[in-house]
ModelCIF file with pLDDT and N, C-alpha, C, O atoms, coordinates in Angstrom:
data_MODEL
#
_entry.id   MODEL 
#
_entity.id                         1 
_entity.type                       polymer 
_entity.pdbx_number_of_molecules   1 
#
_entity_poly.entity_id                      1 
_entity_poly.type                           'polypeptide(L)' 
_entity_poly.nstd_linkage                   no 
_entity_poly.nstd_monomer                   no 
_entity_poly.pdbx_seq_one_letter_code       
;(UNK)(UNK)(UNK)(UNK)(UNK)(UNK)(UNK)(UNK)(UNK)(UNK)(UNK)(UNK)(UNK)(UNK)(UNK)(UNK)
(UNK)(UNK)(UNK)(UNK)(UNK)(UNK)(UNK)(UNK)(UNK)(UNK)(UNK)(UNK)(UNK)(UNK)(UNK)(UNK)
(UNK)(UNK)(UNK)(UNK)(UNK)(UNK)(UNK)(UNK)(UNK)(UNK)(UNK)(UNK)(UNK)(UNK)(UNK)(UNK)
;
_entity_poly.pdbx_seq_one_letter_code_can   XXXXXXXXXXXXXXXXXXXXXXXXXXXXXXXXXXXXXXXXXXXXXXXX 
_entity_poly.pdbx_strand_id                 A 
#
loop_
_entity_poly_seq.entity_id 
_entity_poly_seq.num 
_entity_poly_seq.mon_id 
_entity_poly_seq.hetero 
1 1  UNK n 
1 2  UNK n 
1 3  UNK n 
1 4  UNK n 
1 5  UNK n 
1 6  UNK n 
1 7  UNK n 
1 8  UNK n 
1 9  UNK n 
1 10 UNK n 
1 11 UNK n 
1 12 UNK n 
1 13 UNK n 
1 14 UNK n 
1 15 UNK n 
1 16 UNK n 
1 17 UNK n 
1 18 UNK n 
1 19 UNK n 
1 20 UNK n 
1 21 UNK n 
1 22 UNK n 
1 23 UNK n 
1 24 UNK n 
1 25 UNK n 
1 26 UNK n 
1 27 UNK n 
1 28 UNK n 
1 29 UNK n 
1 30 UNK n 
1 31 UNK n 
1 32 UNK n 
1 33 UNK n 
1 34 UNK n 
1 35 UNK n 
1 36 UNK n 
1 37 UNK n 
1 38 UNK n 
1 39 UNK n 
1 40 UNK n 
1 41 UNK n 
1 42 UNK n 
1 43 UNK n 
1 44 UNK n 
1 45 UNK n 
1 46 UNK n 
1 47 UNK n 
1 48 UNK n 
#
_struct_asym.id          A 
_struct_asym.entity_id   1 
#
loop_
_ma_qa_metric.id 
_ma_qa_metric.mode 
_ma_qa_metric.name 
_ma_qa_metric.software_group_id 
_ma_qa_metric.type 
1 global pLDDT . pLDDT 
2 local  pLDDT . pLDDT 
#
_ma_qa_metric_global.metric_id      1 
_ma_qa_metric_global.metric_value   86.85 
_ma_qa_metric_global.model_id       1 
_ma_qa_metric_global.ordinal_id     1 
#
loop_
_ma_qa_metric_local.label_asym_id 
_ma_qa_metric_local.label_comp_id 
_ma_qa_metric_local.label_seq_id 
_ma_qa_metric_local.metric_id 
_ma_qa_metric_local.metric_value 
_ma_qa_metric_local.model_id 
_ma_qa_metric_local.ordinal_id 
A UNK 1  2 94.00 1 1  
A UNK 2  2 95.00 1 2  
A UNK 3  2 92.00 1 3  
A UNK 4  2 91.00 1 4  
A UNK 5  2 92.00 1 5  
A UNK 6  2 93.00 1 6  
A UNK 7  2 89.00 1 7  
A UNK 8  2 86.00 1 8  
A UNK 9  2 89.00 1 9  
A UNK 10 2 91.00 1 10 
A UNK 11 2 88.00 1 11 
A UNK 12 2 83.00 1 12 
A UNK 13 2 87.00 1 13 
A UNK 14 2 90.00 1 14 
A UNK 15 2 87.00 1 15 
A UNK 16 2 84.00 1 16 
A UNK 17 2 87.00 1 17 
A UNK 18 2 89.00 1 18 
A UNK 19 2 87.00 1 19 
A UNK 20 2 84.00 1 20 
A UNK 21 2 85.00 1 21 
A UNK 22 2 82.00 1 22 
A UNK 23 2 82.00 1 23 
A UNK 24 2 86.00 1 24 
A UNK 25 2 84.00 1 25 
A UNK 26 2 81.00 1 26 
A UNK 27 2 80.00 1 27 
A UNK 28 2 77.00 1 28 
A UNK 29 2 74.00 1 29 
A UNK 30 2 73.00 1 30 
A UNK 31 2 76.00 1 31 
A UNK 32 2 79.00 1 32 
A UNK 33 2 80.00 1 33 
A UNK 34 2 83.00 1 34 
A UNK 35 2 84.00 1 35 
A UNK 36 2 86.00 1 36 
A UNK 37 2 88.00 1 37 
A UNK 38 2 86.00 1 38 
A UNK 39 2 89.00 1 39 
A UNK 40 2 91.00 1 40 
A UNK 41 2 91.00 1 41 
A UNK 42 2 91.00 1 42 
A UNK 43 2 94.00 1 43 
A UNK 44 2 94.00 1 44 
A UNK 45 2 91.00 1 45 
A UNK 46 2 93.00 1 46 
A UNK 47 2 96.00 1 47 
A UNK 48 2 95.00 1 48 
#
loop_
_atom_site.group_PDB 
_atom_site.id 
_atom_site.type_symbol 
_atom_site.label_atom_id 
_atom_site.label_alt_id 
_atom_site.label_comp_id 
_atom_site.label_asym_id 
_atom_site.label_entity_id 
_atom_site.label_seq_id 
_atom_site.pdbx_PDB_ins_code 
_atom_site.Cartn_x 
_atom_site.Cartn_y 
_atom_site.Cartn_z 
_atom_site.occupancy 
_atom_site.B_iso_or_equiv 
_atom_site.pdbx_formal_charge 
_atom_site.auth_seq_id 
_atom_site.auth_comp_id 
_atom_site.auth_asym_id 
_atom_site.auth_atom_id 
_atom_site.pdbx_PDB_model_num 
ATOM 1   N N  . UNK A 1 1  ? 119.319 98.183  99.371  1.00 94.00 ? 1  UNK A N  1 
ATOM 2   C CA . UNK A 1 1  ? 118.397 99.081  100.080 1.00 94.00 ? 1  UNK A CA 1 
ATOM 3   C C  . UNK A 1 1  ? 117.449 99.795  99.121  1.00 94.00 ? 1  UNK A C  1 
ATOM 4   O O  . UNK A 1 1  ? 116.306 100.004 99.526  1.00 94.00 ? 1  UNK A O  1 
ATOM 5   N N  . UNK A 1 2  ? 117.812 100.213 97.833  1.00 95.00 ? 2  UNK A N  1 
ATOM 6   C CA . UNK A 1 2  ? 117.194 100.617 97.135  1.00 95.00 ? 2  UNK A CA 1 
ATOM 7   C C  . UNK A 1 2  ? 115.667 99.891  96.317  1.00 95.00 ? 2  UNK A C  1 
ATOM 8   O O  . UNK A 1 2  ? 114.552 100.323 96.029  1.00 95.00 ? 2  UNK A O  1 
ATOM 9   N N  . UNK A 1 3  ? 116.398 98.569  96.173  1.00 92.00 ? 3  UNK A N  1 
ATOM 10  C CA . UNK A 1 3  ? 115.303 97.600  95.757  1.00 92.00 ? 3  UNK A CA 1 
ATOM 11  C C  . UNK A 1 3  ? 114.483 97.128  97.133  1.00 92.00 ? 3  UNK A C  1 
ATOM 12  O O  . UNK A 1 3  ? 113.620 96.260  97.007  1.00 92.00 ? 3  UNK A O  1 
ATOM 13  N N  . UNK A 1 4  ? 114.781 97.753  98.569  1.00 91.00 ? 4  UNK A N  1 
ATOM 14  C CA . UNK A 1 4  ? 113.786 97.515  99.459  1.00 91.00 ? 4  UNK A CA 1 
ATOM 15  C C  . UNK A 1 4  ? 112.742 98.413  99.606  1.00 91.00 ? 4  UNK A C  1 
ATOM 16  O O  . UNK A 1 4  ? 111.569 98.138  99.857  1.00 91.00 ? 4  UNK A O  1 
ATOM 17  N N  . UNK A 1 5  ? 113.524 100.122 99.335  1.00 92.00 ? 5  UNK A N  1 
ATOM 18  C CA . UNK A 1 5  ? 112.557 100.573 99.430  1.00 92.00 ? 5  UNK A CA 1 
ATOM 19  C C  . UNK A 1 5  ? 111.404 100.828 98.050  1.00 92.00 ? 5  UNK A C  1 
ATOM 20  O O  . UNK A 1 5  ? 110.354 101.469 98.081  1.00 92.00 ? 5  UNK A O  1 
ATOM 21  N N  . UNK A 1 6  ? 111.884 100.253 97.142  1.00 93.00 ? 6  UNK A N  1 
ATOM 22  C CA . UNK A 1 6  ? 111.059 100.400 95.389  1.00 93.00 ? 6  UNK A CA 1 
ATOM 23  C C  . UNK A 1 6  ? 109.915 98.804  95.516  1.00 93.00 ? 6  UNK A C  1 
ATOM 24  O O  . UNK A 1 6  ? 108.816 98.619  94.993  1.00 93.00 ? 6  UNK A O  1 
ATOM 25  N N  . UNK A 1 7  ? 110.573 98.064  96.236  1.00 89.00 ? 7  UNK A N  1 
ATOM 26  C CA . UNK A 1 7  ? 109.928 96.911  96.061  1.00 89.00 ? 7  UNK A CA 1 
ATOM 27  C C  . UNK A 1 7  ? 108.987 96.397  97.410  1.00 89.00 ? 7  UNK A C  1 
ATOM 28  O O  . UNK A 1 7  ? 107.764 96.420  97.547  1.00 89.00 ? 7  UNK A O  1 
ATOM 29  N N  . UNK A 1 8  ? 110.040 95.937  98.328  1.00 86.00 ? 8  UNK A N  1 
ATOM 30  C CA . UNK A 1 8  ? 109.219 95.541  99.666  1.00 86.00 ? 8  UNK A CA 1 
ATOM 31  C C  . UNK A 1 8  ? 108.726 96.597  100.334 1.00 86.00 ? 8  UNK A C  1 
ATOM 32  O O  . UNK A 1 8  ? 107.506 96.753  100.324 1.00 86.00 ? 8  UNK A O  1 
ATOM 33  N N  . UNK A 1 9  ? 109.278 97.206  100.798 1.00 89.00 ? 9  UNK A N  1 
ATOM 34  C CA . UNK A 1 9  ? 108.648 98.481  101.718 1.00 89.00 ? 9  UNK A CA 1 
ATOM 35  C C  . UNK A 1 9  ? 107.176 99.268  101.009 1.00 89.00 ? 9  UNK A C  1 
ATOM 36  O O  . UNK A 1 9  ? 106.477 99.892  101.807 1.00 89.00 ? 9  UNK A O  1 
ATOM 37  N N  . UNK A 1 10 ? 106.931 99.245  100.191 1.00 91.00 ? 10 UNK A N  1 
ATOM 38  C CA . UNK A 1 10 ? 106.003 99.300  99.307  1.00 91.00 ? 10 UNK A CA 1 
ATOM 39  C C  . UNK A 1 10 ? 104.374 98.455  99.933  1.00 91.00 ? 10 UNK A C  1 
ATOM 40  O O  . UNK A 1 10 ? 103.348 98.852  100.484 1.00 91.00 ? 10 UNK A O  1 
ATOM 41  N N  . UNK A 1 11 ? 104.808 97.387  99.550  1.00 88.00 ? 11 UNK A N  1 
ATOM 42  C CA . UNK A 1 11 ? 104.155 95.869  99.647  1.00 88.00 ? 11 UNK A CA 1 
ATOM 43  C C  . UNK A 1 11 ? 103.999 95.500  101.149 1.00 88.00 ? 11 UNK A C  1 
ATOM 44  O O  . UNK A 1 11 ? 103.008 94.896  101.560 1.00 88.00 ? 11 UNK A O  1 
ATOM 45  N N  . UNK A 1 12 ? 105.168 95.946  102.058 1.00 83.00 ? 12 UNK A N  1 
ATOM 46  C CA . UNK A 1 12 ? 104.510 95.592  103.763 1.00 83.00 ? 12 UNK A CA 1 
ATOM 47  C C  . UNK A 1 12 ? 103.420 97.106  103.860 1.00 83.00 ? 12 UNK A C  1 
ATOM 48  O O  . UNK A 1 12 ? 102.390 97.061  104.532 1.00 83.00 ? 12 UNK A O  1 
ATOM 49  N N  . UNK A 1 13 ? 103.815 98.330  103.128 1.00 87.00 ? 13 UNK A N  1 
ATOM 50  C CA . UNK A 1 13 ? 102.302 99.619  103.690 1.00 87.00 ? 13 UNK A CA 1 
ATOM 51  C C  . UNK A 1 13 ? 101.870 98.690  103.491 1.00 87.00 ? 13 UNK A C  1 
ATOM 52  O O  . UNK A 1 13 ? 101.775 97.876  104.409 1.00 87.00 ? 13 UNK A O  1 
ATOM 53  N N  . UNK A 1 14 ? 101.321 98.328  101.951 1.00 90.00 ? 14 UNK A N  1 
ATOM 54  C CA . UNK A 1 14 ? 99.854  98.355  101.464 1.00 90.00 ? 14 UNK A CA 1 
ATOM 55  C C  . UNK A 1 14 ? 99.267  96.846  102.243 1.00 90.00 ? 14 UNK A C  1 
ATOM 56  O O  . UNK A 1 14 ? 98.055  96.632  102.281 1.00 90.00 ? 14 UNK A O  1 
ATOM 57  N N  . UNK A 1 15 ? 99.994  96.126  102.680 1.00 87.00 ? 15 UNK A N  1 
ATOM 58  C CA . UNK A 1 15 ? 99.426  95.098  103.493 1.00 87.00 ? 15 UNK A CA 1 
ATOM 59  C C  . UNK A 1 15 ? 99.270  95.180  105.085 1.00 87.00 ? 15 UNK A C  1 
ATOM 60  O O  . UNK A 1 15 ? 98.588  94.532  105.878 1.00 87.00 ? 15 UNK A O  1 
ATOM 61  N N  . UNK A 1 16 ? 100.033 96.070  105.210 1.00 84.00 ? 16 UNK A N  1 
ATOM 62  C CA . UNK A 1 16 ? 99.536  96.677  106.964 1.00 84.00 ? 16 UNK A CA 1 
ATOM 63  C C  . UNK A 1 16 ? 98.076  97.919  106.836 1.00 84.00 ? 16 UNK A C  1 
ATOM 64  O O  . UNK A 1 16 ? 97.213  97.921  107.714 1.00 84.00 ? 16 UNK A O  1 
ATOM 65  N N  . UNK A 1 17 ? 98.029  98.633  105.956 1.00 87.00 ? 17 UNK A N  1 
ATOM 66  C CA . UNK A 1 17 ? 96.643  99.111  105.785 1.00 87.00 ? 17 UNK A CA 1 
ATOM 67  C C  . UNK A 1 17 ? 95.900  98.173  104.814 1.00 87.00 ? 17 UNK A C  1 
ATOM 68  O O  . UNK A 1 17 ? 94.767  98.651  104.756 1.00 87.00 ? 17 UNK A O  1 
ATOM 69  N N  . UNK A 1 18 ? 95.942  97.273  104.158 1.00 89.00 ? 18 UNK A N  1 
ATOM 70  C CA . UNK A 1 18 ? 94.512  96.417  104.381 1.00 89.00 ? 18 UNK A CA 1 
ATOM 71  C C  . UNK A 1 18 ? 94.052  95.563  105.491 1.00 89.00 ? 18 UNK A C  1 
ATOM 72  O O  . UNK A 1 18 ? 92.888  95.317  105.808 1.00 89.00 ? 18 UNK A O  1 
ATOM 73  N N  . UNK A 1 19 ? 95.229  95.116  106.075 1.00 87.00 ? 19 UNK A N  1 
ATOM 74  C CA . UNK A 1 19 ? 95.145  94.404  107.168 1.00 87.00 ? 19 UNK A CA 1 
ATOM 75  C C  . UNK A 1 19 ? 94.082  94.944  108.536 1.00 87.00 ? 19 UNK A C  1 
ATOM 76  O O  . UNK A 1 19 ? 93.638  94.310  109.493 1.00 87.00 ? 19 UNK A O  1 
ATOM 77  N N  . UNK A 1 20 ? 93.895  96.653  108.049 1.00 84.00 ? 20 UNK A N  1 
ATOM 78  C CA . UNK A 1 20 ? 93.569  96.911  109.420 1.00 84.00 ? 20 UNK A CA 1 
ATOM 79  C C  . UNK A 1 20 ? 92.635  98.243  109.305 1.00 84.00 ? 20 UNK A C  1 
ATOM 80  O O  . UNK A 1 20 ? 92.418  99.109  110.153 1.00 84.00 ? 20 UNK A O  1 
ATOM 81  N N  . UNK A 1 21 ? 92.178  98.122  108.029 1.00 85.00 ? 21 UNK A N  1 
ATOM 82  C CA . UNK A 1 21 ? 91.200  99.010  107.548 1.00 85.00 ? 21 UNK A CA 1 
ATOM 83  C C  . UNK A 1 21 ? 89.532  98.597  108.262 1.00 85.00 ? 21 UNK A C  1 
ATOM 84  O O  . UNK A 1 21 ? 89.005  97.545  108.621 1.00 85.00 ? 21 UNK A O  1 
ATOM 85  N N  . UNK A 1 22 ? 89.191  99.736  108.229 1.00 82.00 ? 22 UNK A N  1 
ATOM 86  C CA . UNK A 1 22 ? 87.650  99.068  109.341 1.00 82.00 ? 22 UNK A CA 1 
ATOM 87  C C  . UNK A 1 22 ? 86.636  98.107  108.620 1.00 82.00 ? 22 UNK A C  1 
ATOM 88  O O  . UNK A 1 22 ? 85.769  97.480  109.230 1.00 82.00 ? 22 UNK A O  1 
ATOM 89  N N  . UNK A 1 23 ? 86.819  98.055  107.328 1.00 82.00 ? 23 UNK A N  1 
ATOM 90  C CA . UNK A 1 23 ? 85.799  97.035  106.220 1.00 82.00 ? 23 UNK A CA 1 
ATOM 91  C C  . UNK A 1 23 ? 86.582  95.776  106.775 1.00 82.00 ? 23 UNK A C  1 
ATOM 92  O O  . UNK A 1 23 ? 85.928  94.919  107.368 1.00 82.00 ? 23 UNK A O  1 
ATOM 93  N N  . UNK A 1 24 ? 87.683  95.648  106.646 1.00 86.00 ? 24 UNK A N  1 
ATOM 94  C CA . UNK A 1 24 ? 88.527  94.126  107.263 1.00 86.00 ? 24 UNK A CA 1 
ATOM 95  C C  . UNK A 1 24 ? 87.984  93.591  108.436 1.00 86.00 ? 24 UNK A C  1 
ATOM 96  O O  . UNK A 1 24 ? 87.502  92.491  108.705 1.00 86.00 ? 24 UNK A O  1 
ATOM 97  N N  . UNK A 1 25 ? 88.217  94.872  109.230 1.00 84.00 ? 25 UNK A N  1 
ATOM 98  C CA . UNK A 1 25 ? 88.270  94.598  110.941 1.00 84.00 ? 25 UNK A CA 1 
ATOM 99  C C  . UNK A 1 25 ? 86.811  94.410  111.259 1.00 84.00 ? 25 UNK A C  1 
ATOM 100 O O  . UNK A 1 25 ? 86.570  94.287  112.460 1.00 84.00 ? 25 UNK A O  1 
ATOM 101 N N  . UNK A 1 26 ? 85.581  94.351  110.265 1.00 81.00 ? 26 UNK A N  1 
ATOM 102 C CA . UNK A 1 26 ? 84.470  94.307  110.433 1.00 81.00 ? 26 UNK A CA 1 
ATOM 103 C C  . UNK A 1 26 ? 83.777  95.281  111.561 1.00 81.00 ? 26 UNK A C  1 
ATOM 104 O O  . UNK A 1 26 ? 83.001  94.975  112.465 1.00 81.00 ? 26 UNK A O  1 
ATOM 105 N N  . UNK A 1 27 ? 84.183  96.231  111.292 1.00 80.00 ? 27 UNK A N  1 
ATOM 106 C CA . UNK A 1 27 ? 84.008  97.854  111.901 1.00 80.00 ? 27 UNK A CA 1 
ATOM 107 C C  . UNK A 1 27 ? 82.951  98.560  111.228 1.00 80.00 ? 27 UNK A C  1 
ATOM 108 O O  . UNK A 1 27 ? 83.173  98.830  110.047 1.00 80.00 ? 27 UNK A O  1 
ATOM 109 N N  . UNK A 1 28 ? 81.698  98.969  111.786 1.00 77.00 ? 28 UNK A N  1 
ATOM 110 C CA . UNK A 1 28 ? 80.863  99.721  110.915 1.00 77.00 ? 28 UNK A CA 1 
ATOM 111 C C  . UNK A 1 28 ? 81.445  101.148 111.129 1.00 77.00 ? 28 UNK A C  1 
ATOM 112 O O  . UNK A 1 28 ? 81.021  101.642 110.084 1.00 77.00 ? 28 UNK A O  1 
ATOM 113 N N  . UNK A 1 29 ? 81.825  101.723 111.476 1.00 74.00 ? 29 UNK A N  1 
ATOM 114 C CA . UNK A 1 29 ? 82.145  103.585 111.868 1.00 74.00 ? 29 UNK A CA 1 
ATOM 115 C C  . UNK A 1 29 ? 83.680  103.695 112.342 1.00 74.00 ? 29 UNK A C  1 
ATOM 116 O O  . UNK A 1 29 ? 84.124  103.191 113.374 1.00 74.00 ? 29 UNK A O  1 
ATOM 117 N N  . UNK A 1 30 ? 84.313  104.345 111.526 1.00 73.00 ? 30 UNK A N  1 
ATOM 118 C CA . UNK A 1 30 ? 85.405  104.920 112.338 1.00 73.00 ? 30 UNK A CA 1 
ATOM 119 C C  . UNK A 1 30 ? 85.401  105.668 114.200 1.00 73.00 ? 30 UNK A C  1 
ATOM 120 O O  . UNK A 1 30 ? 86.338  105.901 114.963 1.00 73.00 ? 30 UNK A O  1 
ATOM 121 N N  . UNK A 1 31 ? 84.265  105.803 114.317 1.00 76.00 ? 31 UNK A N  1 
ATOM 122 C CA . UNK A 1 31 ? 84.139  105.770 115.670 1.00 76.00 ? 31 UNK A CA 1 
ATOM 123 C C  . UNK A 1 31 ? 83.749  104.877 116.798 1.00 76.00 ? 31 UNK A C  1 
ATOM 124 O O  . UNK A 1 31 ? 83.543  105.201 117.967 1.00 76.00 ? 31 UNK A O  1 
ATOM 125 N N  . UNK A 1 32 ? 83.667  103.429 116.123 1.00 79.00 ? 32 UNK A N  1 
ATOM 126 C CA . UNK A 1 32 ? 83.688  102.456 116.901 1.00 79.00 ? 32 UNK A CA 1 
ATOM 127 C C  . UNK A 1 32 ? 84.513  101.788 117.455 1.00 79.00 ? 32 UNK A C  1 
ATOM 128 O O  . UNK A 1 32 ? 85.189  101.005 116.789 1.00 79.00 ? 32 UNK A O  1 
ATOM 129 N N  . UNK A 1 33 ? 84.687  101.908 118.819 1.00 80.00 ? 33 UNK A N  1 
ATOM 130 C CA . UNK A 1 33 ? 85.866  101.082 119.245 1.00 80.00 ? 33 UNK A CA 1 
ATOM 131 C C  . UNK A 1 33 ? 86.401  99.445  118.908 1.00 80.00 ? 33 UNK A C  1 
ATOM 132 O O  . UNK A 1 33 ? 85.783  98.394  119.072 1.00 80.00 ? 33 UNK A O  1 
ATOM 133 N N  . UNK A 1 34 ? 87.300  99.596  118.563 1.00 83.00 ? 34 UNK A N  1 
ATOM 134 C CA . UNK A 1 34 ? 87.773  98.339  117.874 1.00 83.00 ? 34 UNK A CA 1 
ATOM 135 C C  . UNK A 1 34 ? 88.319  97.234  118.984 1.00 83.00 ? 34 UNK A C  1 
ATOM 136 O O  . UNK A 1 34 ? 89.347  97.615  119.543 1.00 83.00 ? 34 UNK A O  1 
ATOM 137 N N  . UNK A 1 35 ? 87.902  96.132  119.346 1.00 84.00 ? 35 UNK A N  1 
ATOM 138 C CA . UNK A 1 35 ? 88.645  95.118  120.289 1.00 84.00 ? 35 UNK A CA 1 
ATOM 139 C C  . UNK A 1 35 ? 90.350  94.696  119.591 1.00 84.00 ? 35 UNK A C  1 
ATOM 140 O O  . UNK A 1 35 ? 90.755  94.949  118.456 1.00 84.00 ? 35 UNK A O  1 
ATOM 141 N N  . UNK A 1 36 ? 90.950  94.122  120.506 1.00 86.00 ? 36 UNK A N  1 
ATOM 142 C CA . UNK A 1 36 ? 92.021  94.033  119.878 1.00 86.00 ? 36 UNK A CA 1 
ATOM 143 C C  . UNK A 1 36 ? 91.927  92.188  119.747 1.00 86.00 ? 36 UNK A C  1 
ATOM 144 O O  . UNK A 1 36 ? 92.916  91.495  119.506 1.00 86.00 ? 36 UNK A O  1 
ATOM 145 N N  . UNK A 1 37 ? 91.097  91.862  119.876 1.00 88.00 ? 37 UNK A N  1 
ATOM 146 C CA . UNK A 1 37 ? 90.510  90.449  119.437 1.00 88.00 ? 37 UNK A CA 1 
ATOM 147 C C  . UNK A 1 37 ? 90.169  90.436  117.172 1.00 88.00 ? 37 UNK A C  1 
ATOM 148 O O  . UNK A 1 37 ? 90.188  89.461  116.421 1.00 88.00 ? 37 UNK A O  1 
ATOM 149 N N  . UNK A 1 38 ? 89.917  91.911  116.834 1.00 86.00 ? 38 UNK A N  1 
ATOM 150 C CA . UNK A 1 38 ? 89.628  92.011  115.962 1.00 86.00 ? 38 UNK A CA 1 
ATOM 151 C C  . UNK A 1 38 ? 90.902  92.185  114.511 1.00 86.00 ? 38 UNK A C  1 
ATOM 152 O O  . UNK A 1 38 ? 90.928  92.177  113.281 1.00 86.00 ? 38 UNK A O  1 
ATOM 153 N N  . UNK A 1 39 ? 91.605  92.298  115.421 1.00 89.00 ? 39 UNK A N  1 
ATOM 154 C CA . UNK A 1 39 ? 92.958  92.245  114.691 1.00 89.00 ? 39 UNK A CA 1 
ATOM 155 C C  . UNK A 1 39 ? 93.560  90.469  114.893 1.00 89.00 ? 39 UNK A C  1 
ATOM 156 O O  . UNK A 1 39 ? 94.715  90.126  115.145 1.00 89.00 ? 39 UNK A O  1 
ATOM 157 N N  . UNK A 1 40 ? 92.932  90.004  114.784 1.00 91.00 ? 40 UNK A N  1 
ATOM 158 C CA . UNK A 1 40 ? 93.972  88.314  114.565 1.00 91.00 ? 40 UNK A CA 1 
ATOM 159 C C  . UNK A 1 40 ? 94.486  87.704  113.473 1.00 91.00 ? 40 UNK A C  1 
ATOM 160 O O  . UNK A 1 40 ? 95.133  86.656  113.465 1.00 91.00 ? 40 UNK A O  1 
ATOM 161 N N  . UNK A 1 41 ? 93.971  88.857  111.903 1.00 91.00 ? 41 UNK A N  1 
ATOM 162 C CA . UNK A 1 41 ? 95.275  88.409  110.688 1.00 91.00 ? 41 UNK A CA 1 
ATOM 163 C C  . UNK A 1 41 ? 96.397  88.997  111.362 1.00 91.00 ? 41 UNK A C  1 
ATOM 164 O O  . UNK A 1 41 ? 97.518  88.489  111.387 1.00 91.00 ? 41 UNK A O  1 
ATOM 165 N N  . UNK A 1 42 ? 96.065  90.099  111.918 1.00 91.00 ? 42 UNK A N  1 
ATOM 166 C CA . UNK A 1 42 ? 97.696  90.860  111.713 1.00 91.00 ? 42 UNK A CA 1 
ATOM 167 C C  . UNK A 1 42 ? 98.452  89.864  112.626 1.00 91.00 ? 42 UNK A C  1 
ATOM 168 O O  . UNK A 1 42 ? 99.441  89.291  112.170 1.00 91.00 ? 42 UNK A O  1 
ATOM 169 N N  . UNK A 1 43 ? 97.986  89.601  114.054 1.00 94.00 ? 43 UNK A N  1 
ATOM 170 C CA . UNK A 1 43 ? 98.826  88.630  114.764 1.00 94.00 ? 43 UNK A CA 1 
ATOM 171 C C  . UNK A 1 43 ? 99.372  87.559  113.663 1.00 94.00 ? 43 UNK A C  1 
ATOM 172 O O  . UNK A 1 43 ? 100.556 87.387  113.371 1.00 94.00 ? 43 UNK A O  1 
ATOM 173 N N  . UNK A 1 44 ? 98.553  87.062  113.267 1.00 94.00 ? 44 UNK A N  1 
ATOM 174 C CA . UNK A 1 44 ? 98.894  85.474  112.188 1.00 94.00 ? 44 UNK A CA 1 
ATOM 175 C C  . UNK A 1 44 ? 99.876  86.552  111.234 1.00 94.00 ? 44 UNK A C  1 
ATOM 176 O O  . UNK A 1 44 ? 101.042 86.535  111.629 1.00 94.00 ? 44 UNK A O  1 
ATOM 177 N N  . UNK A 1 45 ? 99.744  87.063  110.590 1.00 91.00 ? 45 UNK A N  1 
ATOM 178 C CA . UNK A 1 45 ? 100.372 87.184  109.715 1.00 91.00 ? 45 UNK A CA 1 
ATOM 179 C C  . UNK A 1 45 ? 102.246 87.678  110.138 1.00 91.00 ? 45 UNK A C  1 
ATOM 180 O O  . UNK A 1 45 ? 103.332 87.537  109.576 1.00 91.00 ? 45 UNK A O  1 
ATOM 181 N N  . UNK A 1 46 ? 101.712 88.339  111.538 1.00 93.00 ? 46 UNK A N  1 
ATOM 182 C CA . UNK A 1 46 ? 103.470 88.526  112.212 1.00 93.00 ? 46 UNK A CA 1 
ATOM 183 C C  . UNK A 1 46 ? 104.025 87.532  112.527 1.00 93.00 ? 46 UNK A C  1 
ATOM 184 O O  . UNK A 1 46 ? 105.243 87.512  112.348 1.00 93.00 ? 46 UNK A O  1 
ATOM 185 N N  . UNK A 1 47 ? 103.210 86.053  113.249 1.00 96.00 ? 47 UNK A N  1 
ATOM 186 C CA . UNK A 1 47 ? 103.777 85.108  113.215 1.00 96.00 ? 47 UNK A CA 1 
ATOM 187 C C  . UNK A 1 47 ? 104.251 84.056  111.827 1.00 96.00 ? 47 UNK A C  1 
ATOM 188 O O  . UNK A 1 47 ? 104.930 83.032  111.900 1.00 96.00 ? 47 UNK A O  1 
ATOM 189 N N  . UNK A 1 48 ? 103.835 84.493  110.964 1.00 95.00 ? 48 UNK A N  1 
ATOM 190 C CA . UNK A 1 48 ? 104.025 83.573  109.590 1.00 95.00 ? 48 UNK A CA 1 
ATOM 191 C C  . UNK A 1 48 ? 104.977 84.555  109.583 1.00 95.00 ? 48 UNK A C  1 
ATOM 192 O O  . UNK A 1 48 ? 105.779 84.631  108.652 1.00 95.00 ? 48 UNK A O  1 
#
């Protein structure tokens, strides 16, 4: 558990916030509503 949270748990944040940062999601403004069509790494990547 220790080497999950020093190692992996680490490594799934920082890949769930790039995954879904608005430069990714091809989002100009944090106040633009985001489709959920615009998230399809994260789908792919839950299914891999």
């Amino acid at each position: 558990l220790e080497g999950l949270d020093l190692a992996l748990f680490p490594l799934g944040s920082l890949m769930a916030e790039q995954l879904t940062t608005f430069e990714f999601l091809g989002v100009n403004s944090p106040d633009e509503v985001v489709s959920w069509q615009a998230y399809y790494w994260v789908y792919i990547f839950a299914a891999s």
